[in-house]
C-alpha atoms as a PDB file:
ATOM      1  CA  UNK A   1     208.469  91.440  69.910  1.00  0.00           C
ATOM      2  CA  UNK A   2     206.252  89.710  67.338  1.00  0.00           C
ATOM      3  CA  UNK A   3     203.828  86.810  69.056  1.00  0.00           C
ATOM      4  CA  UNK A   4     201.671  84.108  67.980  1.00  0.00           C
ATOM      5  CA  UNK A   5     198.687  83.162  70.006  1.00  0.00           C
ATOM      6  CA  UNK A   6     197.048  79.423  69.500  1.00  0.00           C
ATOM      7  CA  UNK A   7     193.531  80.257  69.188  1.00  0.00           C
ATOM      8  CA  UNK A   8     190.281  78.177  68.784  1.00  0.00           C
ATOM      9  CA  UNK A   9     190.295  79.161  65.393  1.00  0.00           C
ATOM     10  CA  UNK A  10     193.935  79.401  64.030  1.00  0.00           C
ATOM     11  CA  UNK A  11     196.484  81.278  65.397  1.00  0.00           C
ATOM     12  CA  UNK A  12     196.601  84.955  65.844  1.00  0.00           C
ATOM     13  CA  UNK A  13     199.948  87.636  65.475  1.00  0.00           C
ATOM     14  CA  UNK A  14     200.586  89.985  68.303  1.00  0.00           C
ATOM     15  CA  UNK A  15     202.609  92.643  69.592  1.00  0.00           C
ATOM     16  CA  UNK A  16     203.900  91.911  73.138  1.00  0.00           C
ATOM     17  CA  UNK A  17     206.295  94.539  75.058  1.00  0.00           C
ATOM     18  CA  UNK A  18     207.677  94.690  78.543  1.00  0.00           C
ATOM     19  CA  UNK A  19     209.941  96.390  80.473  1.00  0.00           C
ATOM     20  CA  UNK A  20     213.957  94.651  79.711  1.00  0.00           C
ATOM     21  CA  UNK A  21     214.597  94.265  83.415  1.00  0.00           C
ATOM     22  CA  UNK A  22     214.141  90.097  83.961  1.00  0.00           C
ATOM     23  CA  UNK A  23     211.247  91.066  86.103  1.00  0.00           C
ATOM     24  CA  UNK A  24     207.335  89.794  85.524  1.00  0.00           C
ATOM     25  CA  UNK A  25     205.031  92.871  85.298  1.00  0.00           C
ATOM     26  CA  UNK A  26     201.411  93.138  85.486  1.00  0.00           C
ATOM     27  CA  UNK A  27     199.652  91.899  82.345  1.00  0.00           C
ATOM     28  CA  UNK A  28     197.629  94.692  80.257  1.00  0.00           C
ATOM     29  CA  UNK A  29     195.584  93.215  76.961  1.00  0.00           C
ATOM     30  CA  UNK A  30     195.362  96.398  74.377  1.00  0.00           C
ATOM     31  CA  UNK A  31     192.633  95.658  71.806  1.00  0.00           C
ATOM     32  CA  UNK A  32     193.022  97.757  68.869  1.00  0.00           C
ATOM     33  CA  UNK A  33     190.864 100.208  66.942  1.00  0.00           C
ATOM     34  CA  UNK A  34     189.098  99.336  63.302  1.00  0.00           C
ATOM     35  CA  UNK A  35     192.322 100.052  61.524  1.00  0.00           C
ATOM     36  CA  UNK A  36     194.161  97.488  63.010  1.00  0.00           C
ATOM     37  CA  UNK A  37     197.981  96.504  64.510  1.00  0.00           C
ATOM     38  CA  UNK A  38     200.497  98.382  63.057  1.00  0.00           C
ATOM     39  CA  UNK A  39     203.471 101.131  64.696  1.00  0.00           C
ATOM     40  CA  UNK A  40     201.713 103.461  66.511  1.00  0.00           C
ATOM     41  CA  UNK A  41     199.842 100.476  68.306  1.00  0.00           C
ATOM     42  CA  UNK A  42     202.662  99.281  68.850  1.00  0.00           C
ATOM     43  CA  UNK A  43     204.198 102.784  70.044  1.00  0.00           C
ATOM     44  CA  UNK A  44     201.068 103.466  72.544  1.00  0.00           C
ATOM     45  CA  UNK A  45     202.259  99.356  74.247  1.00  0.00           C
ATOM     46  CA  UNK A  46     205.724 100.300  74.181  1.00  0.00           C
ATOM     47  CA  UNK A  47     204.135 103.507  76.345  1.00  0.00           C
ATOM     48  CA  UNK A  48     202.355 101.457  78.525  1.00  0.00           C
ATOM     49  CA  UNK A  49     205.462  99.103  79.191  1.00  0.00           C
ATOM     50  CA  UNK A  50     207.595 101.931  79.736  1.00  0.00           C
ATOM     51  CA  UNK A  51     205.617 102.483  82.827  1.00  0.00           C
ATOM     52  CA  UNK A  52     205.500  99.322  84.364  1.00  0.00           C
ATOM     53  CA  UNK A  53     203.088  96.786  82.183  1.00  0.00           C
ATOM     54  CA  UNK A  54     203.806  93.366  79.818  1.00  0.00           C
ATOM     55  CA  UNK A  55     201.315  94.328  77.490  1.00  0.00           C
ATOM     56  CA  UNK A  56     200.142  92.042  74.726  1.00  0.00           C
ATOM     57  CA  UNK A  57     198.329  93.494  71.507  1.00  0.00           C
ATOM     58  CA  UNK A  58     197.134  91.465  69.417  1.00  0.00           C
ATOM     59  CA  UNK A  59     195.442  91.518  65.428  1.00  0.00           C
ATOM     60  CA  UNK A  60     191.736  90.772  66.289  1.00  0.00           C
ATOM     61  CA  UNK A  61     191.532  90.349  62.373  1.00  0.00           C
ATOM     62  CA  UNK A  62     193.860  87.105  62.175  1.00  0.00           C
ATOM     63  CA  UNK A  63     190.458  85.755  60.370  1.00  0.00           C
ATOM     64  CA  UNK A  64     190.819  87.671  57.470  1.00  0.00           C
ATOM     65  CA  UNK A  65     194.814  87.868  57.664  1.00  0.00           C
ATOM     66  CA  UNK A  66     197.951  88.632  59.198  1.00  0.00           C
ATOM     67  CA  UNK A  67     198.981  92.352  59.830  1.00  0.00           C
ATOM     68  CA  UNK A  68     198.711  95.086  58.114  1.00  0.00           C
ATOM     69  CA  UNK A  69     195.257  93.415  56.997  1.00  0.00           C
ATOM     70  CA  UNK A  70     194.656  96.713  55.219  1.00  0.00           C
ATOM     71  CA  UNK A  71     196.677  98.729  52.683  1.00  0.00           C
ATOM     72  CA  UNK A  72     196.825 101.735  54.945  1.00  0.00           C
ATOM     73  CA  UNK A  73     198.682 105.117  54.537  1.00  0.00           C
ATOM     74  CA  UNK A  74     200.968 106.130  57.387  1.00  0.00           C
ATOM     75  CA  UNK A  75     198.433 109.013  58.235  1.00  0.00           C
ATOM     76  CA  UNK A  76     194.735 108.074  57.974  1.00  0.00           C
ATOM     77  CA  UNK A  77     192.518 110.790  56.614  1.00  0.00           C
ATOM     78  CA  UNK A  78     189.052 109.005  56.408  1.00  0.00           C
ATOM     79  CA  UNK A  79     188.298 112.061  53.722  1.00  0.00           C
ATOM     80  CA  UNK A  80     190.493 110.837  51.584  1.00  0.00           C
ATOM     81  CA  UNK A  81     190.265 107.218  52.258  1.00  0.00           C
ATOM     82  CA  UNK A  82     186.374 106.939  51.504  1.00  0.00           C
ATOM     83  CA  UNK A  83     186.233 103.328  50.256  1.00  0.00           C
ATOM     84  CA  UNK A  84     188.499 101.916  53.439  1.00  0.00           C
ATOM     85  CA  UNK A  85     185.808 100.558  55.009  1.00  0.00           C
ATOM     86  CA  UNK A  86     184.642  98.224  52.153  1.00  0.00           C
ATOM     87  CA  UNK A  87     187.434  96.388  53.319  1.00  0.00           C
ATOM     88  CA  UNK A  88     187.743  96.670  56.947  1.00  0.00           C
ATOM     89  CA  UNK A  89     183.684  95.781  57.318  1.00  0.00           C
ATOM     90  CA  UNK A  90     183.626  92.038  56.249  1.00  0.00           C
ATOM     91  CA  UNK A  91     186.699  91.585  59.054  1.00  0.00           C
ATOM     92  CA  UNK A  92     184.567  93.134  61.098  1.00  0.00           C
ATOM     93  CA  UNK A  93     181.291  91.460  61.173  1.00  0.00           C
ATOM     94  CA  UNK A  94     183.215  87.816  61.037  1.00  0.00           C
ATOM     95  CA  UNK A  95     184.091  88.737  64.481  1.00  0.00           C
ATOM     96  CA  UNK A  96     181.269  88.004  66.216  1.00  0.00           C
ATOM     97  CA  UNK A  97     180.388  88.410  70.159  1.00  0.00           C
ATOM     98  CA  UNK A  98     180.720  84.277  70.872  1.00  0.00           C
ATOM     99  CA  UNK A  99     184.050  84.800  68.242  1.00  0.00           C
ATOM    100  CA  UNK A 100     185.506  88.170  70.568  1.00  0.00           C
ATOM    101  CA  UNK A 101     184.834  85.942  73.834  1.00  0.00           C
ATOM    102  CA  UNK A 102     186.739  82.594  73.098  1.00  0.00           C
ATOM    103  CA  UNK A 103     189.496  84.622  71.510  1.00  0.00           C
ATOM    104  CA  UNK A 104     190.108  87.044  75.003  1.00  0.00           C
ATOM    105  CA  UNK A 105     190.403  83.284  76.850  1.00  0.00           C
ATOM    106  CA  UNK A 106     192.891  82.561  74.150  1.00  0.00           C
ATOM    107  CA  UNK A 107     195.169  85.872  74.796  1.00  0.00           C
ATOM    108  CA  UNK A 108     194.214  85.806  78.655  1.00  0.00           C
ATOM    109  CA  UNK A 109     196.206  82.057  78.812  1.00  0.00           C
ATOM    110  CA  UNK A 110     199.012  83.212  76.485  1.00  0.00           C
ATOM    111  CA  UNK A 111     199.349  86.117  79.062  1.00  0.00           C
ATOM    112  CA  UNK A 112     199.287  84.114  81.718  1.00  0.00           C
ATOM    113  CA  UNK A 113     201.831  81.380  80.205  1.00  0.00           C
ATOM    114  CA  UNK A 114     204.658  84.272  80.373  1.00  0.00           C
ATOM    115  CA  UNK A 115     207.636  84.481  82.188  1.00  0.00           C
ATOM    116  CA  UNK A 116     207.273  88.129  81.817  1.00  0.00           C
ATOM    117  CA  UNK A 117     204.202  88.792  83.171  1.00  0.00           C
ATOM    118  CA  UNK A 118     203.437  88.374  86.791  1.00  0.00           C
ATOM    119  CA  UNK A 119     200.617  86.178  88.638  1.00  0.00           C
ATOM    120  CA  UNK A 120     197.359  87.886  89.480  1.00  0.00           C
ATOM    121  CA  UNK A 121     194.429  89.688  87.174  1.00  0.00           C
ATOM    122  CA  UNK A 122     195.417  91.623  84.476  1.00  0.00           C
ATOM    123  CA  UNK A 123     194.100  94.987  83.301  1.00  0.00           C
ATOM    124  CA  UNK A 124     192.759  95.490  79.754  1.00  0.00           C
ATOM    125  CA  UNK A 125     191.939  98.481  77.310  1.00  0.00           C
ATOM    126  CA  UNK A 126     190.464  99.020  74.160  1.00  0.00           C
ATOM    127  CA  UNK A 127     190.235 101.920  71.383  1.00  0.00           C
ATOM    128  CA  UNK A 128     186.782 102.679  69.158  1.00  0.00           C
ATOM    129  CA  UNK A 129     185.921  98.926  68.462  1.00  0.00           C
ATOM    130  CA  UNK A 130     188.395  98.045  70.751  1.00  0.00           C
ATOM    131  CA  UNK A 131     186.420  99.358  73.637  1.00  0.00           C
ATOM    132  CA  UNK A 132     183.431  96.954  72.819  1.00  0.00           C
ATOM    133  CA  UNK A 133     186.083  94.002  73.214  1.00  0.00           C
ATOM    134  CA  UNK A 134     187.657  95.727  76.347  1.00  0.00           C
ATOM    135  CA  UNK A 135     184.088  95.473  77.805  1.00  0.00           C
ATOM    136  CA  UNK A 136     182.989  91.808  77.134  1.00  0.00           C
ATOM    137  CA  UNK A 137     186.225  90.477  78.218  1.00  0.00           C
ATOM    138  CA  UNK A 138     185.642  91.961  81.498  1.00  0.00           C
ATOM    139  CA  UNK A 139     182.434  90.097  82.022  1.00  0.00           C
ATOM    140  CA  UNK A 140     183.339  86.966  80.390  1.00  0.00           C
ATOM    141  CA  UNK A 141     186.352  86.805  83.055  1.00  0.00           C
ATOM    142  CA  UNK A 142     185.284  88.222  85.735  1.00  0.00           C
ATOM    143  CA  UNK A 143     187.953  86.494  87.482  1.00  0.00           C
ATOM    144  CA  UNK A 144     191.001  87.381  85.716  1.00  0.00           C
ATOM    145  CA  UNK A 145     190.033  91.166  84.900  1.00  0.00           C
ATOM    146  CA  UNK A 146     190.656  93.767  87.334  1.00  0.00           C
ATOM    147  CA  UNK A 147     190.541  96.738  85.055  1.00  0.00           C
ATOM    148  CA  UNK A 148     189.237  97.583  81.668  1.00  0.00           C
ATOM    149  CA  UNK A 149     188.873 100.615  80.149  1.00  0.00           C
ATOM    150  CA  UNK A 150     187.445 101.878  76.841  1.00  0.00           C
ATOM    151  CA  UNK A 151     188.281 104.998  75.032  1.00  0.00           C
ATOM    152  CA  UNK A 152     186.050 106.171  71.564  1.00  0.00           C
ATOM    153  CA  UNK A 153     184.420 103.702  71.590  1.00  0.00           C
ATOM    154  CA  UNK A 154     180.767 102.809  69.703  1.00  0.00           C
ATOM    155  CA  UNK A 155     178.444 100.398  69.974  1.00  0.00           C
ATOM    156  CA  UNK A 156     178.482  99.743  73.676  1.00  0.00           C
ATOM    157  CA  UNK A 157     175.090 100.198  74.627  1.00  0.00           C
ATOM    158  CA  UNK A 158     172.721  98.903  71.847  1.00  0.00           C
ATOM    159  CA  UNK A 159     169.366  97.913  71.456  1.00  0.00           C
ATOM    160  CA  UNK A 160     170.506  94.160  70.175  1.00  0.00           C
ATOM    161  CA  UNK A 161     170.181  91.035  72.347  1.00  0.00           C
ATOM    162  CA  UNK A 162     174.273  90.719  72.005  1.00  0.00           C
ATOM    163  CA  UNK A 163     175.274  94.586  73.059  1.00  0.00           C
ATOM    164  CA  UNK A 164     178.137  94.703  75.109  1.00  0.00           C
ATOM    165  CA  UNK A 165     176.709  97.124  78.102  1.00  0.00           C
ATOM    166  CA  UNK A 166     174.369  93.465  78.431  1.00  0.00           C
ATOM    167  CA  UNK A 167     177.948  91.951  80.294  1.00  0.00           C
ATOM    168  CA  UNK A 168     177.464  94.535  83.042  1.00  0.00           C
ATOM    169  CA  UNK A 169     176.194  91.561  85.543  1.00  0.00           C
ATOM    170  CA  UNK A 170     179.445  89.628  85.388  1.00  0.00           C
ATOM    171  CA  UNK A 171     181.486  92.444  85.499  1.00  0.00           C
ATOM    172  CA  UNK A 172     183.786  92.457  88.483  1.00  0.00           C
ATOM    173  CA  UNK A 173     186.572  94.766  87.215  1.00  0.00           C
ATOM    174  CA  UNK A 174     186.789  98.910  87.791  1.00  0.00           C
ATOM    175  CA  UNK A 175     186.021 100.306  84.905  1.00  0.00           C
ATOM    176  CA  UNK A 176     186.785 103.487  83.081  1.00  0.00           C
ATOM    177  CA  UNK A 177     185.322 104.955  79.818  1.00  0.00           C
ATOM    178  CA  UNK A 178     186.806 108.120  78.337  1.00  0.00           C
ATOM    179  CA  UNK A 179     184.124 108.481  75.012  1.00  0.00           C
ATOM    180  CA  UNK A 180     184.509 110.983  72.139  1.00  0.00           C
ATOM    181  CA  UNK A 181     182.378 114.232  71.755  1.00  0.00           C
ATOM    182  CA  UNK A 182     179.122 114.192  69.499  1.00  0.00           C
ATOM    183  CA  UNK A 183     180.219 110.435  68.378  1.00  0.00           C
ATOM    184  CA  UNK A 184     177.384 109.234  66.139  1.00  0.00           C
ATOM    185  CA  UNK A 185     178.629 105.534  66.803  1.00  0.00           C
ATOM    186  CA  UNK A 186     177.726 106.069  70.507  1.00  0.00           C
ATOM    187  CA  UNK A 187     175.207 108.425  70.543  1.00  0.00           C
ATOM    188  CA  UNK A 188     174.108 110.132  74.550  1.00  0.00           C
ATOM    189  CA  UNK A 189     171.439 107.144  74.960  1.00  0.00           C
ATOM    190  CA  UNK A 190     173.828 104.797  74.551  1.00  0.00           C
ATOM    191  CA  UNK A 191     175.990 106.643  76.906  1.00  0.00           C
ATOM    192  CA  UNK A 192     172.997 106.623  79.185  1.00  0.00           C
ATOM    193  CA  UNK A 193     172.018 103.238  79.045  1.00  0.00           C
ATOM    194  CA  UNK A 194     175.630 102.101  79.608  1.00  0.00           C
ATOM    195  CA  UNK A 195     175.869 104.303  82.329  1.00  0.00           C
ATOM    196  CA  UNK A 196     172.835 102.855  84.069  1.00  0.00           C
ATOM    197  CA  UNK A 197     173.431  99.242  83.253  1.00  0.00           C
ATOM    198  CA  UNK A 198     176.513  99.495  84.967  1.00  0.00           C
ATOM    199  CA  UNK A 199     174.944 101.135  87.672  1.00  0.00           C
ATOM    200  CA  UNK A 200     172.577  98.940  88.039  1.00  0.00           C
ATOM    201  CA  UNK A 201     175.061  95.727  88.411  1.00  0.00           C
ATOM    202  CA  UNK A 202     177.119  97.922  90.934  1.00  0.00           C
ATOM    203  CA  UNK A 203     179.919  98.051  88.586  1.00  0.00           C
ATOM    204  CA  UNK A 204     182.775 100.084  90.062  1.00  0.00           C
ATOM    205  CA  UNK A 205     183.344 102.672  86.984  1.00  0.00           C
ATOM    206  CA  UNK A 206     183.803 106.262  85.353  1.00  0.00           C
ATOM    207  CA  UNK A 207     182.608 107.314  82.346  1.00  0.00           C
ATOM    208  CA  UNK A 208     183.226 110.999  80.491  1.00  0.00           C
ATOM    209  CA  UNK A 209     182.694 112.446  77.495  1.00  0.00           C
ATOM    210  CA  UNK A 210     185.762 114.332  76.531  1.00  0.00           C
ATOM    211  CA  UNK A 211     184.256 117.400  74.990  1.00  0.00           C
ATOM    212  CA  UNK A 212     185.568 118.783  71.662  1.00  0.00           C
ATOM    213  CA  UNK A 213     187.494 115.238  71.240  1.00  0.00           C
ATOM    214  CA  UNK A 214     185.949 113.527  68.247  1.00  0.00           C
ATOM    215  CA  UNK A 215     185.988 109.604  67.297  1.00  0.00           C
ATOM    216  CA  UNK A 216     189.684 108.227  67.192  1.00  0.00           C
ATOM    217  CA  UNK A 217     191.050 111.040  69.176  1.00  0.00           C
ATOM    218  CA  UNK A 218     194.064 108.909  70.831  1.00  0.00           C
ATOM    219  CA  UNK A 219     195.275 107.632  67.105  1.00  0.00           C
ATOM    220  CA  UNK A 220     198.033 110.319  66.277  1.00  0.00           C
ATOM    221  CA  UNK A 221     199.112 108.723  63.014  1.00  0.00           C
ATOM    222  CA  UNK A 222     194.879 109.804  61.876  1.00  0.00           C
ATOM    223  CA  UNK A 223     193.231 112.822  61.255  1.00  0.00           C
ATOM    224  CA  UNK A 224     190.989 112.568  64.379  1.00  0.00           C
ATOM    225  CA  UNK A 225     193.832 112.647  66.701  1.00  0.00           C
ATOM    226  CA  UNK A 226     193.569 115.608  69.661  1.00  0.00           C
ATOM    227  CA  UNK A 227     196.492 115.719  71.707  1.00  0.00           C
ATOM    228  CA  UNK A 228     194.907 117.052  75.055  1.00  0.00           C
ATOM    229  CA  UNK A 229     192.352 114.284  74.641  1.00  0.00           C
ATOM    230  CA  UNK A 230     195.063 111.392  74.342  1.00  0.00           C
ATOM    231  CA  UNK A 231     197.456 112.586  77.036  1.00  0.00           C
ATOM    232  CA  UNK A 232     193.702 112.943  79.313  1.00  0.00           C
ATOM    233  CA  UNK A 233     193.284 109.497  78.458  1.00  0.00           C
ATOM    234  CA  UNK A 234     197.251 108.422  79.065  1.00  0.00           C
ATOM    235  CA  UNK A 235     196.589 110.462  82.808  1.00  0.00           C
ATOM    236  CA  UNK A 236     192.913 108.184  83.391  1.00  0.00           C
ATOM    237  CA  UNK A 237     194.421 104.899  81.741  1.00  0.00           C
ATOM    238  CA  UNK A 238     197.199 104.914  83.883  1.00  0.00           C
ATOM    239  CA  UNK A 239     195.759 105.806  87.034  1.00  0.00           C
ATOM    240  CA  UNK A 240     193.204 102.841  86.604  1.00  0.00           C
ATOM    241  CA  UNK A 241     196.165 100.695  85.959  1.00  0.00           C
ATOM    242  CA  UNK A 242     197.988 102.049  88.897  1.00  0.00           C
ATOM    243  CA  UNK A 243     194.481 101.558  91.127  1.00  0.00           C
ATOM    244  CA  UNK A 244     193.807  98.023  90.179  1.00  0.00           C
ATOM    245  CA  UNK A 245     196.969  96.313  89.597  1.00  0.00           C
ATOM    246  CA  UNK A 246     199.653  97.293  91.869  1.00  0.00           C
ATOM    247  CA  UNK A 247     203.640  96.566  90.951  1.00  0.00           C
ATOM    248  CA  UNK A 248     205.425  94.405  92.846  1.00  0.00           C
END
């Protein structure tokens, strides 16, 4: 069903699905990738309530609009779409790290609000951009986030005082990263100083890089999709889910 979450800055659309049985579920927050909420999205939360979950997705671009915020073809081919991100950029960079944070509180209380999904943490996971959000919400809410996971994503381990992999302190979750092969938006030191930042904190987590799997590979309605990788990442999502947040 379509949602609306209150926000601190407006309110933001959603996708929220759960199994039809009258029972509350665990909660699962799906951030989306760069090409924002639209049916397959909304096909990989229908997956994930199929098996068990209330899972809310919502359009981390409300800023800029409502979804679609982009004129998109049903299949993405970024060599024929050269100019799409002109527009998703701007949308982009007005989310900002303080923005991402006080948003996930937003969707976090609309989860918990629901009849539909049950008491206790909830598990989270993002895709390519989606990942960085999947990551920060963990250690802003340490409390509320038993799993996150994080699948093609970029950006995670930066040299800038705001990079995500800098969260790895407040982390309490288990975490699990499943990154793309020879991804130039998260190139091996990023992997590497993810890996040890996590380390480090004495995160609980899993990273691999799923080899021959480029950038986007769980999005089947783009040209980067790889079926082995998605259904590997379907086997490792759900086993987290199954790990941290246990059906009642």
């Amino acid at each position: 069903m379509k949602a609306e979450i209150p926000t601190a800055d407006g309110v933001a659309d959603a996708y929220f699905t759960h199994p039809d049985d009258g029972a509350p579920h665990p909660g699962v927050l799906f951030y989306m990738d760069a090409f924002g909420l639209r049916p397959h999205l909304e096909a990989m939360a229908d997956r994930l309530a199929e098996a068990g979950y209330a899972v809310l997705v919502p359009n981390v671009f409300y800023r800029t609009g409502p979804s679609p915020v982009f004129d998109l073809p049903e299949f993405i081919d970024m060599s024929q779409r050269t100019g799409i991100f002109d527009q998703i950029g701007p949308a982009m960079r007005e989310l900002t790290p303080e923005r991402a944070v006080s948003d996930a509180g937003a969707y976090l209380a609309w989860l918990e609000s629901r009849p539909e999904v049950a008491e206790g943490p909830v598990g989270v996971t993002g895709y390519c951009m989606g990942a960085r959000l999947s990551l920060r919400t963990a250690g802003a809410f340490p409390e509320r986030v038993a799993a996150a996971a994080g699948f093609h994503g970029g950006g995670l381990a930066t040299e800038d005082p705001d990079s995500p992999h800098l969260v790895a302190d407040r982390v309490r979750a288990e975490l699990y990263f499943g990154h793309a092969d020879n991804d130039h938006s998260l190139p091996p030191e990023q992997i590497d100083r993810l890996n040890q930042a996590l380390s480090d904190a004495g995160v609980r987590f899993r990273a691999e890089v799923y080899e021959g799997a480029g950038h986007g590979y769980t999005q089947a309605d783009t040209a980067s999709y790889n079926r082995d990788a998605a259904e590997r990442h379907w086997k490792e999502l759900f086993a987290l889910l199954e790990r941290t947040l246990p059906q009642s």
